[in-house]
Protein backbone atom coordinates (compact mmCIF):
# COMPACT_ATOMS: atom_id res chain seq x y z
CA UNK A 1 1.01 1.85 21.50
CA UNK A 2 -2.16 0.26 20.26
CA UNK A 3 -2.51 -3.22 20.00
CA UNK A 4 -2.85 -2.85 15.87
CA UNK A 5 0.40 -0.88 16.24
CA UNK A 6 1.85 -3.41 18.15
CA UNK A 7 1.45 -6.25 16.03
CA UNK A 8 2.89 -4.41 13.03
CA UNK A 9 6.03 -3.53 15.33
CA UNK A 10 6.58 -7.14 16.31
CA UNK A 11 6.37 -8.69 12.45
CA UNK A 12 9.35 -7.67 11.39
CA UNK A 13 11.94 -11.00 10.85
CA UNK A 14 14.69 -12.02 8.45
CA UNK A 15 12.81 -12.71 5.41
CA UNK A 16 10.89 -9.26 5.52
CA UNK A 17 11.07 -6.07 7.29
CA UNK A 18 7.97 -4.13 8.30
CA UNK A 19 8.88 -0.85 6.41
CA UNK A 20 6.92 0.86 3.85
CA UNK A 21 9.12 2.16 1.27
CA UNK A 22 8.89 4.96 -1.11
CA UNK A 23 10.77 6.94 -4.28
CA UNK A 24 9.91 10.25 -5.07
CA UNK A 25 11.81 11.42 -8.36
CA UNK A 26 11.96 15.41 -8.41
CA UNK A 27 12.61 17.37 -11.76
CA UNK A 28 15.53 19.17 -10.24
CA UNK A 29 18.01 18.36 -7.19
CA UNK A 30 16.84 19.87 -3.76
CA UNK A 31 19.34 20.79 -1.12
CA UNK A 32 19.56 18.52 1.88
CA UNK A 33 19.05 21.76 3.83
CA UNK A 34 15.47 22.31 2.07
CA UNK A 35 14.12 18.68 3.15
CA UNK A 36 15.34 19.46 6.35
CA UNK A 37 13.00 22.64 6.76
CA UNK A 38 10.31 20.55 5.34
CA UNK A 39 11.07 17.40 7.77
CA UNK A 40 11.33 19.93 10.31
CA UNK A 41 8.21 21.66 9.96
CA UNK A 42 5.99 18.89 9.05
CA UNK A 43 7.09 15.45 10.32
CA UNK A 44 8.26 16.16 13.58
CA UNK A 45 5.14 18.33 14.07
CA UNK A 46 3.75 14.73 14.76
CA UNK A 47 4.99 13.02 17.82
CA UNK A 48 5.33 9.46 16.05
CA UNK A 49 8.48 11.19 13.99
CA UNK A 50 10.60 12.09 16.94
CA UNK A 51 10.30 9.12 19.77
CA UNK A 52 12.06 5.69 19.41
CA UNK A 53 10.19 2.75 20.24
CA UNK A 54 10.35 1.52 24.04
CA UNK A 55 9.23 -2.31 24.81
CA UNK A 56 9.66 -4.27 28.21
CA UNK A 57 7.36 -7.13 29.24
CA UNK A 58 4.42 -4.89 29.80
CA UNK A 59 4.31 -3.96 25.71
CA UNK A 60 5.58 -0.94 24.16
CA UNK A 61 4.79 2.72 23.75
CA UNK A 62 6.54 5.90 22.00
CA UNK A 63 9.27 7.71 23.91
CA UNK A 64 10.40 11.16 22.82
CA UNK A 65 13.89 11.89 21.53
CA UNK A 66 16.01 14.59 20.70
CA UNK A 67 15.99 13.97 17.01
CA UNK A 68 19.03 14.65 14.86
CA UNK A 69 18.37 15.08 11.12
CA UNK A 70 21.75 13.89 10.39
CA UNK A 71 20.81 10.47 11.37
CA UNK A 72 18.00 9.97 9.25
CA UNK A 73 19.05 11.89 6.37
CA UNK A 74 21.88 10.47 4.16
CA UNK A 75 22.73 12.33 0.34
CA UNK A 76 24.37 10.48 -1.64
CA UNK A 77 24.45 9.83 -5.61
CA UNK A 78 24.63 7.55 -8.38
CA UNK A 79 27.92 6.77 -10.16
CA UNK A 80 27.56 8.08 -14.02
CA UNK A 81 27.47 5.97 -16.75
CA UNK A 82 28.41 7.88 -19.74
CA UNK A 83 24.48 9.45 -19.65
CA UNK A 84 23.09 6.44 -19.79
CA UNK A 85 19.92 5.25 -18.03
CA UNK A 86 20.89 4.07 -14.59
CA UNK A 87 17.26 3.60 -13.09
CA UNK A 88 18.64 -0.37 -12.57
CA UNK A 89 21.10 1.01 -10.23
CA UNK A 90 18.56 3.19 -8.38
CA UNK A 91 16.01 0.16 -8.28
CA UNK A 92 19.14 -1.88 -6.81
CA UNK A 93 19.87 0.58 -4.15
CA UNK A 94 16.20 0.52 -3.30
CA UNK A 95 15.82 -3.15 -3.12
CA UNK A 96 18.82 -3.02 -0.52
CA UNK A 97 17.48 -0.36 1.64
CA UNK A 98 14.52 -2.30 2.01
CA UNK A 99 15.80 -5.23 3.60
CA UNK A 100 17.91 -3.46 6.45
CA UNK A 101 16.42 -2.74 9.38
CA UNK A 102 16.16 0.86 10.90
CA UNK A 103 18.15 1.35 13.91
CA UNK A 104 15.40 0.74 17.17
CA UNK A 105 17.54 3.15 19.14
CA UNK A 106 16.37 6.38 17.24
CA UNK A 107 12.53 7.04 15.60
CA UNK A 108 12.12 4.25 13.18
CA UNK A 109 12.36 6.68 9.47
CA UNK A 110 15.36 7.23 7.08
CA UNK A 111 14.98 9.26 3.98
CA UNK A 112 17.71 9.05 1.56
CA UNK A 113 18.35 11.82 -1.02
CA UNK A 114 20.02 10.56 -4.30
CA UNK A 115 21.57 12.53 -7.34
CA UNK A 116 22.06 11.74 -10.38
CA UNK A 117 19.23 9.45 -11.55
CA UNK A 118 19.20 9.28 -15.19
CA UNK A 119 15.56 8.04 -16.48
CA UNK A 120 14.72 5.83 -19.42
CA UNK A 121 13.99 8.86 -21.04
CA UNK A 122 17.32 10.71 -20.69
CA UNK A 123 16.59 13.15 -17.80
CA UNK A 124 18.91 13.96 -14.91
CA UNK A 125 16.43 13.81 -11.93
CA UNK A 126 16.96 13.34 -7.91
CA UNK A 127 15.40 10.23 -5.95
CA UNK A 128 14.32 10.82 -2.52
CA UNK A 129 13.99 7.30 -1.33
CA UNK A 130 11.63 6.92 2.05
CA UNK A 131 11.55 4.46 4.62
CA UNK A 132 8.92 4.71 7.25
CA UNK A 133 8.39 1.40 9.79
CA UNK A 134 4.72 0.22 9.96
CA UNK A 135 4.07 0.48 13.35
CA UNK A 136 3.82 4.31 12.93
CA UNK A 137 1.25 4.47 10.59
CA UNK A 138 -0.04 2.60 7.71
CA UNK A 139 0.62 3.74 3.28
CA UNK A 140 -3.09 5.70 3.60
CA UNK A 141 -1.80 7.94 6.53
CA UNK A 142 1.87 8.23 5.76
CA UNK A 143 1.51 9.24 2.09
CA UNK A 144 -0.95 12.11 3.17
CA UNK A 145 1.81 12.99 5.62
CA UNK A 146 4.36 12.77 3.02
CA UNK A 147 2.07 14.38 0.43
CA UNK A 148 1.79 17.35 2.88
CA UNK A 149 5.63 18.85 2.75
CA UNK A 150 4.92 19.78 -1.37
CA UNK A 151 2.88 22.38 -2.81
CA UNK A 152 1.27 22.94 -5.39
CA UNK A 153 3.20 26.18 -6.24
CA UNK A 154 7.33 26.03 -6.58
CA UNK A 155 7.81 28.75 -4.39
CA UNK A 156 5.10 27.51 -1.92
CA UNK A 157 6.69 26.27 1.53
CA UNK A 158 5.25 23.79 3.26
CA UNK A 159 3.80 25.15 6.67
CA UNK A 160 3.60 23.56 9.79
CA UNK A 161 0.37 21.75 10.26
CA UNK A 162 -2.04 23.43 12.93
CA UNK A 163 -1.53 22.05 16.63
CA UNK A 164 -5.34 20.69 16.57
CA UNK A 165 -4.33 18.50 13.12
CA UNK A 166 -1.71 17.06 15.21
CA UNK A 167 -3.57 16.47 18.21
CA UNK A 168 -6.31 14.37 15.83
CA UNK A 169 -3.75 12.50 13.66
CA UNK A 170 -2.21 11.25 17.11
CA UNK A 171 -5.41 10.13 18.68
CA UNK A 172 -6.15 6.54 19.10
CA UNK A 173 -7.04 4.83 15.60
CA UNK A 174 -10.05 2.80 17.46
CA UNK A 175 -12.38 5.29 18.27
CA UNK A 176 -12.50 6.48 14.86
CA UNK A 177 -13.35 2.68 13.87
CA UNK A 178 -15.28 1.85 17.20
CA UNK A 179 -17.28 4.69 17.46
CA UNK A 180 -19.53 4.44 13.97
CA UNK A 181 -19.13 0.77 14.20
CA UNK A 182 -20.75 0.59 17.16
CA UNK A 183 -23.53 2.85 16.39
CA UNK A 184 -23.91 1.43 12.58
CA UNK A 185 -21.97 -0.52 11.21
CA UNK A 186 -20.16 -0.51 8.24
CA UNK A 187 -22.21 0.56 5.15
CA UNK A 188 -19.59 -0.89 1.73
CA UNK A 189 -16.24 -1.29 1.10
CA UNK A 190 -14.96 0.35 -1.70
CA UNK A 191 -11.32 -1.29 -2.88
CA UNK A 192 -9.92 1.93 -4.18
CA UNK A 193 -8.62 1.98 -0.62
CA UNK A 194 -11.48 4.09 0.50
CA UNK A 195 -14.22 2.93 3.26
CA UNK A 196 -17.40 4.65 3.60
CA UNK A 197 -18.00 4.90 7.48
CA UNK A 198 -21.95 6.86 8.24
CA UNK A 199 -23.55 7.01 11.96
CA UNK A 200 -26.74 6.75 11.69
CA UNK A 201 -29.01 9.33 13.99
CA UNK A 202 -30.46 8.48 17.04
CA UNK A 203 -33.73 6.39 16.70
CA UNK A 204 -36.68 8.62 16.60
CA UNK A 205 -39.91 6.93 17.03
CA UNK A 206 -40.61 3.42 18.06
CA UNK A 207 -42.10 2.22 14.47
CA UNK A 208 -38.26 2.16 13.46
CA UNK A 209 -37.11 0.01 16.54
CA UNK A 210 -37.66 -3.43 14.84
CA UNK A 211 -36.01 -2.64 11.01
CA UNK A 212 -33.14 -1.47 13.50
CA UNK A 213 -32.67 -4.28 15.03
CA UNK A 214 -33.53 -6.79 11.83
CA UNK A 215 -30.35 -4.61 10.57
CA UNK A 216 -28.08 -4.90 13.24
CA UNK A 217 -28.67 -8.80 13.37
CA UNK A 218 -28.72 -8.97 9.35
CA UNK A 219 -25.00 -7.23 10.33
CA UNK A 220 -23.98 -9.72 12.63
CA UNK A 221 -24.15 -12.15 10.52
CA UNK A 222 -22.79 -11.05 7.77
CA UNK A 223 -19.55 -10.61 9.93
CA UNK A 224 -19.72 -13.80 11.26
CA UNK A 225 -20.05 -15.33 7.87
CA UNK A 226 -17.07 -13.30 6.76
CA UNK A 227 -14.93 -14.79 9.49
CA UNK A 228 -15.62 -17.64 8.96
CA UNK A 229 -14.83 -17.56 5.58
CA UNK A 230 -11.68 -15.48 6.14
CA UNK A 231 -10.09 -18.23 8.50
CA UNK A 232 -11.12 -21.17 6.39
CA UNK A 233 -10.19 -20.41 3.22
CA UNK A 234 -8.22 -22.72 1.01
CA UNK A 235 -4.77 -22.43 -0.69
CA UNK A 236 -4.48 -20.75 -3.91
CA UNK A 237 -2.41 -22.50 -7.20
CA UNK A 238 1.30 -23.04 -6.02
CA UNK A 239 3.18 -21.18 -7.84
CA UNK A 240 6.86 -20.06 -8.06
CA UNK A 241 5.90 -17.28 -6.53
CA UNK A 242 5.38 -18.65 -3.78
CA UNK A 243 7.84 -20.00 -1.10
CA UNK A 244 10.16 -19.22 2.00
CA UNK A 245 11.26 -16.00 1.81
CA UNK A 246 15.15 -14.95 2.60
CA UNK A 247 15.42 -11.56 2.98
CA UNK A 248 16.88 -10.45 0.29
CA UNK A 249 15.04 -7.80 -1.99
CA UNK A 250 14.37 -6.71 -5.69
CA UNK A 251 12.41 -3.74 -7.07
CA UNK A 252 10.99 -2.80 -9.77
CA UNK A 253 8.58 0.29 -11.28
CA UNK A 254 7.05 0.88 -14.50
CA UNK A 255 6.51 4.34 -16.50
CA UNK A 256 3.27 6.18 -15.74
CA UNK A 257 0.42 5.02 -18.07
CA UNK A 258 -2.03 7.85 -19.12
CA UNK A 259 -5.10 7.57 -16.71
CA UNK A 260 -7.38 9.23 -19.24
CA UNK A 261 -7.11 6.03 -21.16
CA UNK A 262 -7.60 3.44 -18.13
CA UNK A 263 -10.55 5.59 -17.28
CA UNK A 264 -11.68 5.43 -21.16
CA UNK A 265 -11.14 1.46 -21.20
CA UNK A 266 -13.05 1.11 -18.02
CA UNK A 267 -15.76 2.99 -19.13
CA UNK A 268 -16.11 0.88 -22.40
CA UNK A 269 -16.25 -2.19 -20.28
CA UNK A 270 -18.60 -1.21 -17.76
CA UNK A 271 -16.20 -1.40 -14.86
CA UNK A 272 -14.03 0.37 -12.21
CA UNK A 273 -10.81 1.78 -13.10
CA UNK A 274 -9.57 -0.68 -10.41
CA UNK A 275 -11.04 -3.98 -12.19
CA UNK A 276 -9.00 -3.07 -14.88
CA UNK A 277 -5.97 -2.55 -13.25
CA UNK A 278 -6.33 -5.81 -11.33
CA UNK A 279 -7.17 -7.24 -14.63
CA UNK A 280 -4.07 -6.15 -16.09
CA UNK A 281 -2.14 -7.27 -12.89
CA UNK A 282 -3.48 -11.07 -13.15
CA UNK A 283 -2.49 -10.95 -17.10
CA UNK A 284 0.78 -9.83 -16.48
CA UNK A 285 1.85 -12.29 -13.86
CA UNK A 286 0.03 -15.34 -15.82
CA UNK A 287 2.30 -13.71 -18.91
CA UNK A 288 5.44 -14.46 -16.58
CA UNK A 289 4.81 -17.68 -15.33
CA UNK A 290 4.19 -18.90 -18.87
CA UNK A 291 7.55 -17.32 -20.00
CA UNK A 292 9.29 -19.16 -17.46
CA UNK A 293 8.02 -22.21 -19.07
CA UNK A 294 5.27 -23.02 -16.10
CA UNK A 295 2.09 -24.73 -16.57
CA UNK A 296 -0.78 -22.62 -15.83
CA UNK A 297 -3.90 -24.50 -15.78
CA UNK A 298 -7.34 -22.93 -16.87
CA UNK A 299 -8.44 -22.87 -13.05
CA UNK A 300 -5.00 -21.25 -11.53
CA UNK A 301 -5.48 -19.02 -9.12
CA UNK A 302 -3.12 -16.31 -7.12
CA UNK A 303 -4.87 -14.85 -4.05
CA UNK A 304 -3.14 -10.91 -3.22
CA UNK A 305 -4.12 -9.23 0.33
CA UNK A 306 -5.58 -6.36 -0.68
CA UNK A 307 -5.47 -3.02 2.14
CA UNK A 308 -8.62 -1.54 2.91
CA UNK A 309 -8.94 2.02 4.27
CA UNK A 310 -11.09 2.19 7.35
CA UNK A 311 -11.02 5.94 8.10
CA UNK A 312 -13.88 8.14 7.74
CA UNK A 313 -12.81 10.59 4.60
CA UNK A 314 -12.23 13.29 7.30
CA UNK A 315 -9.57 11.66 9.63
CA UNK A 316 -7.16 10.34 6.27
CA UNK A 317 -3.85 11.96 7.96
CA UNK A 318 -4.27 10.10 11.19
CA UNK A 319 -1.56 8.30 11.93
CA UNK A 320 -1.84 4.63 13.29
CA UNK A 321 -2.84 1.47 11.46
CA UNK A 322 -6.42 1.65 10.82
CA UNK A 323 -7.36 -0.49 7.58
CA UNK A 324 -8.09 -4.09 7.26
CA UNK A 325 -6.66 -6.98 4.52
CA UNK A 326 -8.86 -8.36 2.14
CA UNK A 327 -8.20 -11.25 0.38
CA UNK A 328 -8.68 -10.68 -3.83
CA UNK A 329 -8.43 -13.93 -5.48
CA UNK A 330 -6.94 -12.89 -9.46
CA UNK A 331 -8.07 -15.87 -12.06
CA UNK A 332 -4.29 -15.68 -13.71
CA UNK A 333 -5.81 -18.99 -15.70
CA UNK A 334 -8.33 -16.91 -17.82
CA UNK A 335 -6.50 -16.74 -20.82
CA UNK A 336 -9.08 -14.04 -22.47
CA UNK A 337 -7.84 -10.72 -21.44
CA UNK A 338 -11.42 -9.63 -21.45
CA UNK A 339 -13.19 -12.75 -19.51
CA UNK A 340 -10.48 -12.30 -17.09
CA UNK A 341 -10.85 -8.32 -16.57
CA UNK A 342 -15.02 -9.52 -16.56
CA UNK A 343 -14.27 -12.10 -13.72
CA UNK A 344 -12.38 -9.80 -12.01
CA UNK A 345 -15.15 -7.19 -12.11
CA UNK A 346 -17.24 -10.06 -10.06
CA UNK A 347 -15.04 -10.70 -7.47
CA UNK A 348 -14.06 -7.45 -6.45
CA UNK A 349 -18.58 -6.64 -6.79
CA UNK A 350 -18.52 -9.72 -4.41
CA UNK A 351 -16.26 -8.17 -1.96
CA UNK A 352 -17.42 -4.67 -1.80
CA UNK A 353 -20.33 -6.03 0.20
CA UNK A 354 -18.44 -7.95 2.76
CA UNK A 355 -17.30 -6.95 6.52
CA UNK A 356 -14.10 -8.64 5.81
CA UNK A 357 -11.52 -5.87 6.32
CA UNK A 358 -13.15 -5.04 9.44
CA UNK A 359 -12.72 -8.87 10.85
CA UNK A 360 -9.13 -8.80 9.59
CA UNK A 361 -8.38 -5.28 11.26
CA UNK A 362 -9.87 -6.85 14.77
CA UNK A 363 -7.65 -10.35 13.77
CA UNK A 364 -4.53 -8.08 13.94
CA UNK A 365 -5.75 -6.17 17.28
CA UNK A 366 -5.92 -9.11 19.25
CA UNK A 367 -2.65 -10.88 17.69
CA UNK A 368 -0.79 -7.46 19.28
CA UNK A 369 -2.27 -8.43 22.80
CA UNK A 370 -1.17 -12.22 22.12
CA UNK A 371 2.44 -13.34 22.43
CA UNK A 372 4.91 -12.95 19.81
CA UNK A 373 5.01 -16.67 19.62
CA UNK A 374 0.86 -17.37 19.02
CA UNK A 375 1.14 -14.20 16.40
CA UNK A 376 3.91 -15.65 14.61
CA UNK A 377 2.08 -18.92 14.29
CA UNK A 378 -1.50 -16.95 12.71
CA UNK A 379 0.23 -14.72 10.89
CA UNK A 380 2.21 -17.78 9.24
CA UNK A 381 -1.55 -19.34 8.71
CA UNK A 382 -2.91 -16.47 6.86
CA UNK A 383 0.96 -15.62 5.04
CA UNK A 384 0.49 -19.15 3.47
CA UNK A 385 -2.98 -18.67 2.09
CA UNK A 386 -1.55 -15.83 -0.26
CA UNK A 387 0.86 -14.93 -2.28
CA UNK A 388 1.30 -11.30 -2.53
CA UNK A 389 0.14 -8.07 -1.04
CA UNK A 390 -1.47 -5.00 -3.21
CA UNK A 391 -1.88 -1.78 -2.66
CA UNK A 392 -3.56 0.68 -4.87
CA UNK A 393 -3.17 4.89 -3.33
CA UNK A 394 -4.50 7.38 -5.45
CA UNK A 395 -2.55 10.11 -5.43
CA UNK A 396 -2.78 13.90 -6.30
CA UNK A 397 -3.23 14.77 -9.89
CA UNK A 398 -1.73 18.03 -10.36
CA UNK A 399 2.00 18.52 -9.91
CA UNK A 400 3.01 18.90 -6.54
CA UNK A 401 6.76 20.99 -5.39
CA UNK A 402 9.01 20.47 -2.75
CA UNK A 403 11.84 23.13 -2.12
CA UNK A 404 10.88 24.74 -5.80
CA UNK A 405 11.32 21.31 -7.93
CA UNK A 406 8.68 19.77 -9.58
CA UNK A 407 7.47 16.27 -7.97
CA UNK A 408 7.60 14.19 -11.59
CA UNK A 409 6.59 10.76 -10.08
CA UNK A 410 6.46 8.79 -7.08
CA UNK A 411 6.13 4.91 -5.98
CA UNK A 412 6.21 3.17 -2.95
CA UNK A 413 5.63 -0.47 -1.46
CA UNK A 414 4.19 -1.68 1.77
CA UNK A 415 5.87 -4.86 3.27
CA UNK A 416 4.96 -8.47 3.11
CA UNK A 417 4.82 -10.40 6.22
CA UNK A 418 5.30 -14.02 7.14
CA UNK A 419 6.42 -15.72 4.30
CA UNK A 420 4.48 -13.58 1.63
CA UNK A 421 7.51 -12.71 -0.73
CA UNK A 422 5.95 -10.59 -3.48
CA UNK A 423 4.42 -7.13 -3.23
CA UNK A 424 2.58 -5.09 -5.82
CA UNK A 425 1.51 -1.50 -5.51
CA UNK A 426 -0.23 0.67 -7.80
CA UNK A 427 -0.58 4.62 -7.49
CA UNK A 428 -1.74 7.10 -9.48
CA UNK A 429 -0.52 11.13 -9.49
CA UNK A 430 -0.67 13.78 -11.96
CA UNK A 431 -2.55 12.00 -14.66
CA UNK A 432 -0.43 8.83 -14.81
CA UNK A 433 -0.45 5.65 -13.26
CA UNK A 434 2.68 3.83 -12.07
CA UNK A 435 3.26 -0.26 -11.20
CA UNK A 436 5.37 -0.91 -8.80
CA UNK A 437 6.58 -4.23 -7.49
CA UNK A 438 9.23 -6.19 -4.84
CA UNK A 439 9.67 -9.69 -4.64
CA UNK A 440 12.48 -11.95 -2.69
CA UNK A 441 15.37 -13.14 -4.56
CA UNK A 442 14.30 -16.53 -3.12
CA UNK A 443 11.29 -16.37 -5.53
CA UNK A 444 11.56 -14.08 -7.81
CA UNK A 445 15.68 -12.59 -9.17
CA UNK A 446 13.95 -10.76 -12.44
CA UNK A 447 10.95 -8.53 -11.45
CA UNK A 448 11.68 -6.12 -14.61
CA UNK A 449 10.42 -9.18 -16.03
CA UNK A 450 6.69 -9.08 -14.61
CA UNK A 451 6.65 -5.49 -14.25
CA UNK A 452 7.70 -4.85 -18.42
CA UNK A 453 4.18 -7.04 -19.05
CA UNK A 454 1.46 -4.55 -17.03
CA UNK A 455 2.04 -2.41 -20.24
CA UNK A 456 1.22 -4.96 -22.95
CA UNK A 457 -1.78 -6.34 -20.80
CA UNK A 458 -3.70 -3.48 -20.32
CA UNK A 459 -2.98 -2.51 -23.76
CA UNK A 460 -4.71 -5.42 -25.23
CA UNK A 461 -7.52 -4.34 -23.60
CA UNK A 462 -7.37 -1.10 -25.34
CA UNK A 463 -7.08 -3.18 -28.69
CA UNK A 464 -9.85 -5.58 -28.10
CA UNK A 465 -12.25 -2.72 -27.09
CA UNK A 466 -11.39 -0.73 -30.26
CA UNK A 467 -11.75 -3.78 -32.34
CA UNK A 468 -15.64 -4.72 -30.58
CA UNK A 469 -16.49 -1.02 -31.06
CA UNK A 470 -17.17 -0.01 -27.73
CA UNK A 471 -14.23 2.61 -27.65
């Protein structure tokens, strides 16, 4: 197991467990027999799905196992209520699942298939509810994994992937970073999860030599100044959402907002479809705090950890961790939905040029080859310098099938470590765009309550543009 593996394997503790965790809601119920073919023919293609985790003092590494689908598949189904919506008791069973461990003595993954879901807008649907551990592979790889057992047909099955896809998803994540590092660098860093990694040829006459090497020290420092920055930076506001985690977990998802219209209102601003969303984020958790009856000064800040892809566009199913945290400070005191969305805009400009997702990717390597005890103690450093983690995964946007029902949305959440107690995650599929967050009943008991305000936030956006004439 790589070192970046490694470190992911040995964060899990009481207050949060290292498992990404995902809810798929089809049209129409699938058979537990029919995921089974699919889990058959596509996850345990890759080695990852069928070996436990082995550790003794000399570290840990995948062991294959004779893998039982009973033991990670469990149907069950949500009592009825008369017809009425029950997504509070699906969000309740989620929250739960996500704060108990997988058992280390079989492959760390559970799936759970639940009937019965009644939506807020009346339909009977069935959750398929996902928990993969970290160590096996970080959000970018696993929902491309995940992704693969639909179709885009509903009598398409899903076919096992060729041996040589398998072969290159299981290869060590550093050489894909290593290699075009070493010969290049990298070129920008693009916060739609998405990492532009080029070689550049081989030198071909001398006259080149010196703007090669002016670039390669112009790159040095430019990493050196981002470490430096990433291991010294302050604070952000204090918050309530902030604090000592205890374990204990609640969920929350919105409805799927058109993306036409985000795109639309992005456009009219002269920003990325991410500022805005970001925007809307910052708005929505300054509208909470205020309705809570907290002070939130002009200049209060709340810094998220933001995952960076660090795969070349070609290699986005290889499993492993291969991405890097960057920190995204959101200016929740900017009271002007629009100055806020425009500071936003700078920030995230500001961070597209840095090398600070690589420095945090190499931070993680060399707390896996450190003892549990020094990476508990950094990790704690960095946990208290933010106060959530967001992820934003575009998905696929036509509908995708799995066993001949329709995929109508999906969500998931990656974990918060340390004492980080609040995680947002944003994805997009089939034209829509979902919010999803967790937080830690230590923190926060009501996250309907910040999720119901991403809505409103980026709709005054909408309004404000259609009243200034630029939409």
């Amino acid at each position: 197991m790589s070192t970046v593996d490694t470190a992911w394997l040995r964060m899990d503790s009481e207050g949060n467990q290292m498992m990404i965790v995902g809810v798929a809601m089809m049209a129409e119920a699938i058979g537990v027999d029919g995921l089974k073919e699919a889990l058959q023919s596509r996850f345990l293609a890759y080695r990852r799905f069928r070996s436990r985790v082995v550790t003794d003092l000399a570290g840990s590494w995948w062991e294959e196992d004779e893998v039982d689908l009973d033991d990670h598949v469990v149907h069950t189904r949500l009592d009825d209520q008369g017809g009425a919506c029950n997504k509070a008791a699906l969000q309740r069973m989620v929250g739960l699942l996500s704060q108990q461990p997988l058992d280390p003595a079989r492959p760390l993954w559970q799936m759970h298939l639940v009937d019965n879901c009644i939506g807020e807008d009346g339909k009977v649907r069935q959750a398929l509810i996902v928990r993969i551990h970290h160590c096996i592979a970080d959000g970018i790889a696993l929902v491309g994994v995940f992704m693969s057992m639909f179709g885009q047909h509903p009598d398409e099955q899903p076919a096992k992937p060729a041996a040589a896809a398998v072969a290159e998803a299981e290869a060590n994540p550093w050489e894909q970073i290593l290699n075009p590092i070493t010969a290049a660098g990298v070129k920008t860093i693009d916060l739609s999860s998405s990492v532009l990694l080029k070689s550049m040829s081989m030198w071909a006459d001398l006259d080149k030599v010196a703007g090669r090497v002016a670039a390669v020290g112009q790159t040095a420092a430019q990493l050196t100044t981002d470490a430096v920055k990433l291991t010294t930076m302050a604070d952000d506001s204090a918050t309530r959402l902030k604090g000592k985690p205890n374990g204990k977990k609640h969920v929350s998802w919105s409805e799927p907002l058109p993306l036409d219209e985000i795109k639309a209102v992005s456009k009219a601003y002269g920003c990325s479809v991410n500022d805005v969303l970001m925007a809307s984020v910052a708005g929505a958790i300054r509208a909470y705090l205020k309705d809570c009856g907290d002070e939130v000064a002009d200049d209060c800040e709340v810094r998220v950890m933001v995952p960076v892809n660090l795969r070349k566009a070609s290699r986005q199913q290889r499993l492993g961790n291969a991405f890097g945290l960057v920190p995204l400070v959101l200016p929740v005191g900017v009271a002007d939905p629009v100055a806020r969305l425009m500071e936003v805009r700078r920030r995230m400009t500001e961070l597209k040029g840095s090398y600070t997702a690589l420095v945090a990717m190499s931070v993680l390597g060399v707390l896996g080859a450190s003892p549990k005890q020094v990476q508990n103690e950094i990790q704690n450093f960095f946990a208290r310098k933010a106060t959530a983690v967001m992820s934003n995964v575009p998905g696929p946007q036509t509908p995708l099938y799995l066993a001949g029902s329709r995929l109508d949305q999906i969500m998931f959440w990656v974990p918060q470590s340390g004492d980080i107690g609040v995680g947002v995650s944003i994805l997009s599929y089939n034209g829509g765009v979902q919010f999803g967050i967790v937080t830690d009943d230590a923190l926060v008991k009501d996250p309907d309550n910040i999720i119901r305000r991403f809505a409103p936030e980026f709709e005054k956006l909408v309004l404000l543009a259609l009243m200034d004439g630029c939409a």
